[in-house]
Protein backbone atom coordinates (compact mmCIF):
# COMPACT_ATOMS: atom_id res chain seq x y z
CA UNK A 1 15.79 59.95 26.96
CA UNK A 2 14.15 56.83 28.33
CA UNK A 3 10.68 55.55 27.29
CA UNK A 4 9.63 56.05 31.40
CA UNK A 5 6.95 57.24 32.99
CA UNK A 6 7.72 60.23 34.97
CA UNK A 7 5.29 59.19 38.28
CA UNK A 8 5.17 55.79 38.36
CA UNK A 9 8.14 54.30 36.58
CA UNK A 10 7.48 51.80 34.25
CA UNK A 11 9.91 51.22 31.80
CA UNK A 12 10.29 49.41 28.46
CA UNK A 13 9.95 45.35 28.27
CA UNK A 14 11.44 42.50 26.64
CA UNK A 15 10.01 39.49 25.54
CA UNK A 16 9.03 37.31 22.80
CA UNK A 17 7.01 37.59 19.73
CA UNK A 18 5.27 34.04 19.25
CA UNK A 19 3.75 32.87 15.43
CA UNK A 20 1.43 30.18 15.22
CA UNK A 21 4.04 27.51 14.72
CA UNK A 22 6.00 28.96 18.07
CA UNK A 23 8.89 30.53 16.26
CA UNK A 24 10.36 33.15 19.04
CA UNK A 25 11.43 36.28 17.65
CA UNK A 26 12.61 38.98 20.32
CA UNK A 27 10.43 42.49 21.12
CA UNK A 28 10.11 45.52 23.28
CA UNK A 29 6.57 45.73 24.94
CA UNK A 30 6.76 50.03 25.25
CA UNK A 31 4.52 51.34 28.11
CA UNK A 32 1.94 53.61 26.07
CA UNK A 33 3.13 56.82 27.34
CA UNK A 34 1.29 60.29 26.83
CA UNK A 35 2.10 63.81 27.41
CA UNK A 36 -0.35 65.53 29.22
CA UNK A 37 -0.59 69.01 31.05
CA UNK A 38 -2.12 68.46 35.10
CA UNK A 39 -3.44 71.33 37.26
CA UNK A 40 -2.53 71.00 40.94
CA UNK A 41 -4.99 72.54 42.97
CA UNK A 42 -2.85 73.43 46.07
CA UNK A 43 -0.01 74.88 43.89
CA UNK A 44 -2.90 76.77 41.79
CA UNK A 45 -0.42 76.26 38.29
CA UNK A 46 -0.84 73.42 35.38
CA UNK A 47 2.39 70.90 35.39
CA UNK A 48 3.34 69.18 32.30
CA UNK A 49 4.59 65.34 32.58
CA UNK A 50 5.27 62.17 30.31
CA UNK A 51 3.06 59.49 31.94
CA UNK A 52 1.23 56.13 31.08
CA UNK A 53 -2.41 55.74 30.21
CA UNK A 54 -2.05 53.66 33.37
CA UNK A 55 -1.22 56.09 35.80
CA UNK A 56 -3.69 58.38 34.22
CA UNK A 57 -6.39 55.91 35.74
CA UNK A 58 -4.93 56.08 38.86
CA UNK A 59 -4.36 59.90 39.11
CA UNK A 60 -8.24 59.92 38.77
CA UNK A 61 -9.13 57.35 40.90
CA UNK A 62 -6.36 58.96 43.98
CA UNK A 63 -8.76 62.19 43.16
CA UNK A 64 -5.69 64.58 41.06
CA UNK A 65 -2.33 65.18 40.59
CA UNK A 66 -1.97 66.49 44.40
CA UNK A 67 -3.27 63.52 45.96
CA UNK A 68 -1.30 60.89 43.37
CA UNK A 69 2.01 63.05 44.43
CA UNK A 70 1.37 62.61 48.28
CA UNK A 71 0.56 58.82 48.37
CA UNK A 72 3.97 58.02 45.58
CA UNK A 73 6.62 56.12 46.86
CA UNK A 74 9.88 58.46 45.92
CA UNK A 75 11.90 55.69 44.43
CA UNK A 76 8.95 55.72 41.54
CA UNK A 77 9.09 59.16 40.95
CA UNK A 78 11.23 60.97 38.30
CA UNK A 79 13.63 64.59 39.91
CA UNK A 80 11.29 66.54 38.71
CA UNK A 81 8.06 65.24 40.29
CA UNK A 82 10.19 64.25 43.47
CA UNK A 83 10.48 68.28 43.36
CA UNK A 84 6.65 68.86 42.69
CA UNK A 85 5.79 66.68 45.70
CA UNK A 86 7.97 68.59 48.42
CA UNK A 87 6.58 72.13 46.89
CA UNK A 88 3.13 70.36 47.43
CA UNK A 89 3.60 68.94 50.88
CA UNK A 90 5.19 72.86 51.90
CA UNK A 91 2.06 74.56 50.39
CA UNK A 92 -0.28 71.83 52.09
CA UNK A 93 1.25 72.45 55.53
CA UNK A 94 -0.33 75.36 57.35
CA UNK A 95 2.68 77.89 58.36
CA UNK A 96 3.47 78.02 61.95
């Protein structure tokens, strides 16, 4: 399984590990990842996901898991939270 975040997509790095005297010595820069459990409000149920400390921020700052979902571009989002978002934007719309 890849080091990814599940909602926004960031993957692994590569890059270069520099000493004092400039030697270059290869490295992965790993996105610090967490597993965390979300409640979605209109889906009234707690989702678990793999996701960065960065898109923690951002989940807070959109105001929740709900209104992260609705604003994500799909090509960032992993099957399984491409699958949270439609069951979110059919529970959001009022039936006809």
């Amino acid at each position: 399984m890849t080091r990814q975040c599940e909602l926004t997509g960031k993957l692994p790095m590569s890059g270069n590990l520099r000493s004092h005297a400039l030697n270059a010595k290869r490295r992965v820069f790993r996105p610090n990842l967490c597993d965390v459990t979300l409640m979605s409000d209109i889906l009234h149920r707690k989702v678990r996901i793999r996701v960065s400390a960065n898109a923690l921020k951002t989940i807070e700052h959109r105001g929740g898991l709900d209104a992260f979902l609705i604003k994500a571009k799909e090509a960032d989002l992993s099957d399984r939270c491409r699958r949270l978002k439609r069951e979110i934007q059919k529970a959001a719309t009022p039936a006809a």
